[in-house]
C-alpha atoms as a PDB file:
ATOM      1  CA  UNK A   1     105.303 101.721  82.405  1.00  0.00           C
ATOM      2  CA  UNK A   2     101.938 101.203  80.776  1.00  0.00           C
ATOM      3  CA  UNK A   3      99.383 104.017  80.805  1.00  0.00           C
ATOM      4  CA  UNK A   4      95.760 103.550  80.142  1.00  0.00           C
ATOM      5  CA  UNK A   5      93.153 106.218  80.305  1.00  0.00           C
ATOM      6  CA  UNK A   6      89.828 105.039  81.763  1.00  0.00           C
ATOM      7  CA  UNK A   7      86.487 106.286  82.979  1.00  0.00           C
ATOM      8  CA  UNK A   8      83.815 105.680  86.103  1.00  0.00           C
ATOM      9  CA  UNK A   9      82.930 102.044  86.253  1.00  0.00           C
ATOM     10  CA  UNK A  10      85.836 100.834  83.540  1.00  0.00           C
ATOM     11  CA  UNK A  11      88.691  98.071  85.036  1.00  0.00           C
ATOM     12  CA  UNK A  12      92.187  97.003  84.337  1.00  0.00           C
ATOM     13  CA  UNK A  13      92.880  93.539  84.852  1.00  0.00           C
ATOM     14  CA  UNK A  14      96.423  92.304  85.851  1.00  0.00           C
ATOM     15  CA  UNK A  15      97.024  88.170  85.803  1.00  0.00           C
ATOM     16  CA  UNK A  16      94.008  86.219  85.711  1.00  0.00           C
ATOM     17  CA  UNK A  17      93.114  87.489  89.060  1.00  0.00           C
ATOM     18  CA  UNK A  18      92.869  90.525  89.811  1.00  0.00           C
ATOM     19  CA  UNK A  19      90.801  93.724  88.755  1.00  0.00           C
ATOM     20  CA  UNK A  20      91.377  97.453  89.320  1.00  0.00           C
ATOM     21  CA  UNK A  21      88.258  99.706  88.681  1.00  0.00           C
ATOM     22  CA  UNK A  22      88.219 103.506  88.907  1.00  0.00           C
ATOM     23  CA  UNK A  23      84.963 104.067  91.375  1.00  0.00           C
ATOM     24  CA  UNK A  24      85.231 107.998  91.350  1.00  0.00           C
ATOM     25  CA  UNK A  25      86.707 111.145  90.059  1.00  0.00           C
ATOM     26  CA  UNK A  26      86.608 114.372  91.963  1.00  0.00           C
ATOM     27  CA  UNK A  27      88.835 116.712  90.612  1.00  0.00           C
ATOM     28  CA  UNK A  28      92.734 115.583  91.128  1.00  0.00           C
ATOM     29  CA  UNK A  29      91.921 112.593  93.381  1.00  0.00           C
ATOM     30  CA  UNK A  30      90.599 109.136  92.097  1.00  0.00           C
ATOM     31  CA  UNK A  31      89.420 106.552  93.700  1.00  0.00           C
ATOM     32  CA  UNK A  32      89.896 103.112  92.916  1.00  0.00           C
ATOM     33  CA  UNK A  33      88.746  99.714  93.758  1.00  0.00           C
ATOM     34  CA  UNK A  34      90.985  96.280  93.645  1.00  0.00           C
ATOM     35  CA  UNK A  35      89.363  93.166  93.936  1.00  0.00           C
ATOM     36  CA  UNK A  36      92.528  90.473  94.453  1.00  0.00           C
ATOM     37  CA  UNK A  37      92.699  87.205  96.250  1.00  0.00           C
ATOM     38  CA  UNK A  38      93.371  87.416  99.870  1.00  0.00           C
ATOM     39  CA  UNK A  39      97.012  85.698  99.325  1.00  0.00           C
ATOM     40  CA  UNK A  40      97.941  89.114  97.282  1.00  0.00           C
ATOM     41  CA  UNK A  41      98.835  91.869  99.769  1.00  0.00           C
ATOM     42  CA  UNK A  42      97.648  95.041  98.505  1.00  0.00           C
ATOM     43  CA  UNK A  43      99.145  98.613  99.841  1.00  0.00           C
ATOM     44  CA  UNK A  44      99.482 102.163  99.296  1.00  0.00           C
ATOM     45  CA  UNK A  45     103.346 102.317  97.854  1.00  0.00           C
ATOM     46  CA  UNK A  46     104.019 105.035 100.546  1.00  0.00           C
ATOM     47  CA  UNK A  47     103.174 101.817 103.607  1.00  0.00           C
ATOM     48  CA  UNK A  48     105.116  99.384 101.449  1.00  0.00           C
ATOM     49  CA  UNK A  49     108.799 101.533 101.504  1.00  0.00           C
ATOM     50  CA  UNK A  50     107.766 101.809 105.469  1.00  0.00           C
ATOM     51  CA  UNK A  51     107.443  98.171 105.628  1.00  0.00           C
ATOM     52  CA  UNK A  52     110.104  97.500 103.404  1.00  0.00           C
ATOM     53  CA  UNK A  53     112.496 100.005 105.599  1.00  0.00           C
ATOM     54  CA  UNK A  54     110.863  98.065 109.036  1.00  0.00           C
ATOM     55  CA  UNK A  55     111.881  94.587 107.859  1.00  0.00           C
ATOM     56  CA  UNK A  56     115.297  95.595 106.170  1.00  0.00           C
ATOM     57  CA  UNK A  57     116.340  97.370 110.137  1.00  0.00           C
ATOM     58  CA  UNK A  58     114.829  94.341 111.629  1.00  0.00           C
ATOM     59  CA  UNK A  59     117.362  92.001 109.483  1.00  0.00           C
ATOM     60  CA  UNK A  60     120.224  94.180 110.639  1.00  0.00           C
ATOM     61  CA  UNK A  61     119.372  94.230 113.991  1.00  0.00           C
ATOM     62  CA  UNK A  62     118.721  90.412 113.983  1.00  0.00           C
ATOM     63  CA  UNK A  63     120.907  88.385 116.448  1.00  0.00           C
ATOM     64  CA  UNK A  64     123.153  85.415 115.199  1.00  0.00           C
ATOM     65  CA  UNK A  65     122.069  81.863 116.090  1.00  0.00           C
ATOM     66  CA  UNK A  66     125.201  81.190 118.375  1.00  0.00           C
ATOM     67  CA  UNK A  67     123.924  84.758 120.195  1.00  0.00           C
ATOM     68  CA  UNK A  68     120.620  82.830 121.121  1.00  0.00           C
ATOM     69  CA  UNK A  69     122.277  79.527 121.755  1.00  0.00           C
ATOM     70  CA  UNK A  70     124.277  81.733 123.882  1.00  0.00           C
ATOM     71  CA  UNK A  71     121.270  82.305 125.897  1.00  0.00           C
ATOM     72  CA  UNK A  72     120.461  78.879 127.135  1.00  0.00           C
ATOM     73  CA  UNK A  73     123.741  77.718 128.342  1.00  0.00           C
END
C-alpha cells in the first residue's frame, strides 16, 4: 500500500484519468472528491463487498440452461 500525506485542495492522480482531491478536514473525517470517467464505477468499499456478496448468491442461485429450456417445452 502507498501512503501519501496531503492537505485541503492537494490531489492524487491514479492512471491518466482520474484525480482524488481531499475537499475537507474536520477532525477524524475527510472528505474527498474523485473526478473519474463515467465508465469507472466508483464506491464506498463497504457497498462494493455488498455487491460483490449480491452477485456471488445470484451466481449460485442461477438456474442451468437445460432448467430454462425446460421451461418452454
Amino acid at each position: 500500500m502507498l501512503a501519501l500525506s496531503r492537505r485541503i485542495n492537494e490531489s492524487i492522480v491514479i492512471g491518466n484519468d482520474i484525480e482524488i482531491t481531499v475537499l475537507e478536514i474536520k477532525g477524524e473525517q475527510i472528505k474527498i472528491g474523485i473526478t473519474a470517467p463515467k465508465s469507472v464505477p466508483v464506491y464506498r468499499k463497504e457497498l462494493y463487498i455488498q455487491i460483490q456478496e449480491s452477485n456471488q448468491e445470484a451466481a449460485k442461485n442461477e438456474s442451468s440452461i437445460d432448467d430454462i429450456n425446460n421451461l418452454f417445452k
